[in-house]
Structure formats: C-alpha cells, structure tokens
C-alpha atoms as a PDB file:
ATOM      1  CA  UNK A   1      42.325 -31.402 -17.808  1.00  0.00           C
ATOM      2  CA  UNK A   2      41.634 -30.588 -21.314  1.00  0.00           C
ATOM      3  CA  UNK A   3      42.002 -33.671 -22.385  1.00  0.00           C
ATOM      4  CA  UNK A   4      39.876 -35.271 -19.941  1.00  0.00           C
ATOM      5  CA  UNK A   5      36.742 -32.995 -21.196  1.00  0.00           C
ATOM      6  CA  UNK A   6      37.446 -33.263 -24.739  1.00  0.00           C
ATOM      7  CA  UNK A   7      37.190 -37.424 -23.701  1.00  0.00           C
ATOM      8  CA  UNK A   8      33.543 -37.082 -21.996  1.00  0.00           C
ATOM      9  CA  UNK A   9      32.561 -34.655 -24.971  1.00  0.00           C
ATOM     10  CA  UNK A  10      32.908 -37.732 -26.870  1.00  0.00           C
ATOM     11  CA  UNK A  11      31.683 -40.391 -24.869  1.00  0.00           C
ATOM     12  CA  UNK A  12      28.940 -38.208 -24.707  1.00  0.00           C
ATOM     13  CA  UNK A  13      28.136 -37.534 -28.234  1.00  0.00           C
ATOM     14  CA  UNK A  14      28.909 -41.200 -29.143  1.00  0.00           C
ATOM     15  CA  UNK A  15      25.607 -42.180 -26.317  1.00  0.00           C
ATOM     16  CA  UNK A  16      23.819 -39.470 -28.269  1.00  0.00           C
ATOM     17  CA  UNK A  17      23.910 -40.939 -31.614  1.00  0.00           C
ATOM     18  CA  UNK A  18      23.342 -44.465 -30.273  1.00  0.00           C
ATOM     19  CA  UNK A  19      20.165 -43.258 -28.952  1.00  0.00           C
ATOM     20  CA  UNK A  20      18.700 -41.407 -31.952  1.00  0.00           C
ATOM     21  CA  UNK A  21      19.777 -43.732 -34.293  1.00  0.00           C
ATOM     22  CA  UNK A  22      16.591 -45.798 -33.119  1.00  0.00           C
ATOM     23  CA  UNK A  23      14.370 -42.917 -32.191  1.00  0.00           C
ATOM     24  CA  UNK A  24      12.685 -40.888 -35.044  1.00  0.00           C
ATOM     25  CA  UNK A  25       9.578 -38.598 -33.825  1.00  0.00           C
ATOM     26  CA  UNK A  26       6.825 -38.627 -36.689  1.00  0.00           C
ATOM     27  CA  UNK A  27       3.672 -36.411 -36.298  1.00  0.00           C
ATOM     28  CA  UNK A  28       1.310 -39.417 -34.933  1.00  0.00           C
ATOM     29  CA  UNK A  29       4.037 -40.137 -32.122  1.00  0.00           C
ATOM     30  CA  UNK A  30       6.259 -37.320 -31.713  1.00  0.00           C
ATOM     31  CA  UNK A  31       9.411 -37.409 -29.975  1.00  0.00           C
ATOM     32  CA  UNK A  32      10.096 -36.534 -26.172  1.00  0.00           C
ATOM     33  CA  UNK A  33      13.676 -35.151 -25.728  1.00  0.00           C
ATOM     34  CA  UNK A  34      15.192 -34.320 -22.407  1.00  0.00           C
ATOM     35  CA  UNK A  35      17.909 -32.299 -21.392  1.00  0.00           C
ATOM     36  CA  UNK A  36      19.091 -31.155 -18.298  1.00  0.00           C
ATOM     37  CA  UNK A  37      21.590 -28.930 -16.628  1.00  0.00           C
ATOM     38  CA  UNK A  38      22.979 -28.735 -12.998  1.00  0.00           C
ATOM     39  CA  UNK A  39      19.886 -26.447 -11.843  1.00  0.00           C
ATOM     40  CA  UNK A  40      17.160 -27.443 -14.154  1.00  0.00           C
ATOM     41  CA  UNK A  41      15.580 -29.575 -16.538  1.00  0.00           C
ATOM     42  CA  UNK A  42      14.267 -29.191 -20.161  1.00  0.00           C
ATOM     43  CA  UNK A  43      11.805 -30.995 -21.837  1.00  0.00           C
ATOM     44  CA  UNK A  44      10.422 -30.424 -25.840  1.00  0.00           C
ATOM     45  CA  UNK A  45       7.974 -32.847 -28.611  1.00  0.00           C
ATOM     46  CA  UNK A  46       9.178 -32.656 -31.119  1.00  0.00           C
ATOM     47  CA  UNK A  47       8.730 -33.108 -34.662  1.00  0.00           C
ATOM     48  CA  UNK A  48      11.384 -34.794 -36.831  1.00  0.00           C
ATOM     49  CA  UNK A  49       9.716 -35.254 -40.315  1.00  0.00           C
ATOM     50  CA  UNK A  50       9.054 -30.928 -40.488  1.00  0.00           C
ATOM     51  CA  UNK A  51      11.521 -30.257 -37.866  1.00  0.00           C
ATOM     52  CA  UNK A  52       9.439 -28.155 -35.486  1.00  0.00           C
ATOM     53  CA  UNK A  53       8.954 -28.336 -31.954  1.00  0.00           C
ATOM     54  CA  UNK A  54       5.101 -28.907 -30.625  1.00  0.00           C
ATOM     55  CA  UNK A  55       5.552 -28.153 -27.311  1.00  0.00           C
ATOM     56  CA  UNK A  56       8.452 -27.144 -24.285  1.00  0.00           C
ATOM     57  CA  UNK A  57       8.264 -27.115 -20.893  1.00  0.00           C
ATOM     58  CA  UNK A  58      11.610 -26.392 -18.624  1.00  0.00           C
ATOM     59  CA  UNK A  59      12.033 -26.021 -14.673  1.00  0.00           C
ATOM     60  CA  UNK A  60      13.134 -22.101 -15.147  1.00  0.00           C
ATOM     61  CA  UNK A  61      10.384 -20.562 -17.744  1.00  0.00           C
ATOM     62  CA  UNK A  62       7.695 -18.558 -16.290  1.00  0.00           C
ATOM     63  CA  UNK A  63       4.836 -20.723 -16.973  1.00  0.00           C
ATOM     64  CA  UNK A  64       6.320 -23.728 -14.938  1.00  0.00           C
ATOM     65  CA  UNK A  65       7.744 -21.795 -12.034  1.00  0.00           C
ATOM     66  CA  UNK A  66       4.340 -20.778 -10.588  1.00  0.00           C
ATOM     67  CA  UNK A  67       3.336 -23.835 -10.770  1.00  0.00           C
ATOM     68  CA  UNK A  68       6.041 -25.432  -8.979  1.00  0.00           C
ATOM     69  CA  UNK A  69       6.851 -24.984  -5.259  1.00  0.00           C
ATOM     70  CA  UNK A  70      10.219 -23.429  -4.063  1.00  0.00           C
ATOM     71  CA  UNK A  71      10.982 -26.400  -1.627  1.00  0.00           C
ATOM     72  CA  UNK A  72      10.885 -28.933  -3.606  1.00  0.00           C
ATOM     73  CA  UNK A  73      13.562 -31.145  -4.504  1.00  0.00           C
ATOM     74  CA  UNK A  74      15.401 -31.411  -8.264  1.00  0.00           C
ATOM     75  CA  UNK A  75      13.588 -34.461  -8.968  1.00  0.00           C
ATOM     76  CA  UNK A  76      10.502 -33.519  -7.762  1.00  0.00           C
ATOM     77  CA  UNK A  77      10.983 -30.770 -10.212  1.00  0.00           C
ATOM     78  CA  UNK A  78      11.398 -32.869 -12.920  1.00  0.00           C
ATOM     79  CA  UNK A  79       8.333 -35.042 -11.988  1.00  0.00           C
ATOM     80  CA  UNK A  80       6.179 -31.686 -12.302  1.00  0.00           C
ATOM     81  CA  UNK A  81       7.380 -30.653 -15.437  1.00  0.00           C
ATOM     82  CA  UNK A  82       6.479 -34.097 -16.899  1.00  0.00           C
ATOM     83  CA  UNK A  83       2.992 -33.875 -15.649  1.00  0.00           C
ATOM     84  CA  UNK A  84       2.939 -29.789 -17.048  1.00  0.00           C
ATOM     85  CA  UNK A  85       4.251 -31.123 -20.365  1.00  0.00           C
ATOM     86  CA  UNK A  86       1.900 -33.775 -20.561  1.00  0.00           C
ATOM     87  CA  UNK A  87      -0.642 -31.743 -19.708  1.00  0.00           C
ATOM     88  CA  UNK A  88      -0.058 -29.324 -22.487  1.00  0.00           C
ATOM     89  CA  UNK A  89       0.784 -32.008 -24.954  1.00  0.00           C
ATOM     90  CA  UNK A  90      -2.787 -33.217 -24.734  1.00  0.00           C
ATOM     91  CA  UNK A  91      -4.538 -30.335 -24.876  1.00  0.00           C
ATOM     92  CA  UNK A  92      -2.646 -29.706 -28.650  1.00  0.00           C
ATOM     93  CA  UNK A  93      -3.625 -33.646 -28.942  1.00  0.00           C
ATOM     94  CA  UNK A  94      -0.647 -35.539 -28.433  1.00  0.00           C
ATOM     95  CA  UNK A  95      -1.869 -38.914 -27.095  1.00  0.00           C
ATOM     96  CA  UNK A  96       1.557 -40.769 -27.534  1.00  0.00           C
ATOM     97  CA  UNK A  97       5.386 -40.025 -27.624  1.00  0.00           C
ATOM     98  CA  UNK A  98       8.871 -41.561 -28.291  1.00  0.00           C
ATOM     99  CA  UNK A  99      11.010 -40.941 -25.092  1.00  0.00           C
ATOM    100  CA  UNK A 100      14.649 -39.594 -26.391  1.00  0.00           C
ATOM    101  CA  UNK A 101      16.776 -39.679 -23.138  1.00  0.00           C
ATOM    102  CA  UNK A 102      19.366 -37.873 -24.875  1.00  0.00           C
ATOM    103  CA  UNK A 103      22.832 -38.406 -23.281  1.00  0.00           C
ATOM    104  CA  UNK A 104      21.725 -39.522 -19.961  1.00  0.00           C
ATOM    105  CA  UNK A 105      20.840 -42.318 -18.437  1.00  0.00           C
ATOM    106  CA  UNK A 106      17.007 -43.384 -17.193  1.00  0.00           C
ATOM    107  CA  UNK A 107      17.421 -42.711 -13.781  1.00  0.00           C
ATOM    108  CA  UNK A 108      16.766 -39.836 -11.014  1.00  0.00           C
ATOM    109  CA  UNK A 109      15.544 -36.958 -12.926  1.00  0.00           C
ATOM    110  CA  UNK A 110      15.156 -37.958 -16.286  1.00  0.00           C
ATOM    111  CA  UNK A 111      12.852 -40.931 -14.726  1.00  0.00           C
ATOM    112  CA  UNK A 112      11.138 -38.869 -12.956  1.00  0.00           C
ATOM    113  CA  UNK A 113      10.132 -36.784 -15.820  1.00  0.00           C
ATOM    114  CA  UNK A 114       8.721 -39.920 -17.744  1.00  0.00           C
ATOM    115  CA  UNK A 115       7.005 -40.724 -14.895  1.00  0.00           C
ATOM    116  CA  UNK A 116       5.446 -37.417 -14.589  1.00  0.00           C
ATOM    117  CA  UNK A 117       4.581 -37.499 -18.514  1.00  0.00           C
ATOM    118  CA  UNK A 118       3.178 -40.435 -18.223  1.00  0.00           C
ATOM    119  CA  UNK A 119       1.097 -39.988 -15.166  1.00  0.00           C
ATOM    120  CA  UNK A 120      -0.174 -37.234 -16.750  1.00  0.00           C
ATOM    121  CA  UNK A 121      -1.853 -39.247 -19.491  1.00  0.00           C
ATOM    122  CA  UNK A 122       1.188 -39.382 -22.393  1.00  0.00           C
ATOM    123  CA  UNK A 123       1.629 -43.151 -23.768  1.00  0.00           C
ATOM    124  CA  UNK A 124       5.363 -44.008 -24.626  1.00  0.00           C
END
C-alpha cells in the first residue's frame, strides 16, 4: 500500500508543476488557486510577484457557511463559494484572474467554482 501512495504523491506533484509552470499571478491578473478536500473546497488570489494572498474563501470558514444552505450538494457548494469569492475579489478590485486548477482536473467541483467566479463578474 505504501508504495501505491508514495506513486499518486508523485503523479500528483508532477500535474502540479505542469500546471504552474504556465501560470504566474501578477498584481493586474492575480492568480485563482483551488484546492479541495473530501468535505470541502478552498479557494485563494493570489499574488506571486510579493507572495501574498488578496483574498480566500473556503466551504468551512464562518463567513461562507451562513451564506450557504445545509442541503445543498458538494458542487453546489463549490459554485457558491466562486460567486462569494468573486464577489469579494471585486469589491478589493480584482476585475480579472489566472485560474490555477492545481492538481485536479476541470471538472465537477473545481468547474463549478469557475463557473461561480465567473458568474459573479471575475474574467479568466
């Protein structure tokens, strides 16, 4: 089994630096990262020339949790964090981003958050 992880701990690192190495968030067009974990899902702009993040919104903080409904699916979720994020994102005055997808793929949750960012008025 060890073995087996230490193989997808790879893989997975190897997709990371494929992505990045073409994505670089400046402060005119930060960059959009996403992560996500069984439960939730984690958003952040962020900075890459002085290394500082703008703005974060995830499916467990406090600000996005009274926002959200409690039967509501995953994705779902996700789509209402994008639309919080871009929400806040625009108020600071971030027009347009660089969507990082990280390690995963564009699909189910991860879509849904760029859709959500996006229909709430980010450019990417």
């Amino acid at each position: 089994m060890a073995d087996k992880n230490i193989v997808k701990s790879k893989k997975a690192t190897r997709r990371r630096q494929r992505v990045r190495k073409r994505i670089f968030g400046t402060p005119h067009c930060p960059r959009l990262t996403v992560a996500k974990s069984l439960k939730n899902v984690f958003a952040q702009i962020v900075d890459d020339v002085n290394h500082v993040t703008l703005v974060a919104a995830a499916s467990n903080s406090k600000t996005v949790t009274g926002e959200l409904k409690s039967d509501i699916t995953k994705t779902q979720q996700a789509f209402e964090v994008g639309k919080i994020l871009a929400r806040i994102a625009r108020e600071k005055g971030i027009e347009s981003v660089v969507f990082d997808r990280n390690i995963s793929r564009y699909h189910g949750r991860v879509k849904a958050l760029a859709e959500g960012a996006r229909k709430g008025g980010l450019k990417f």
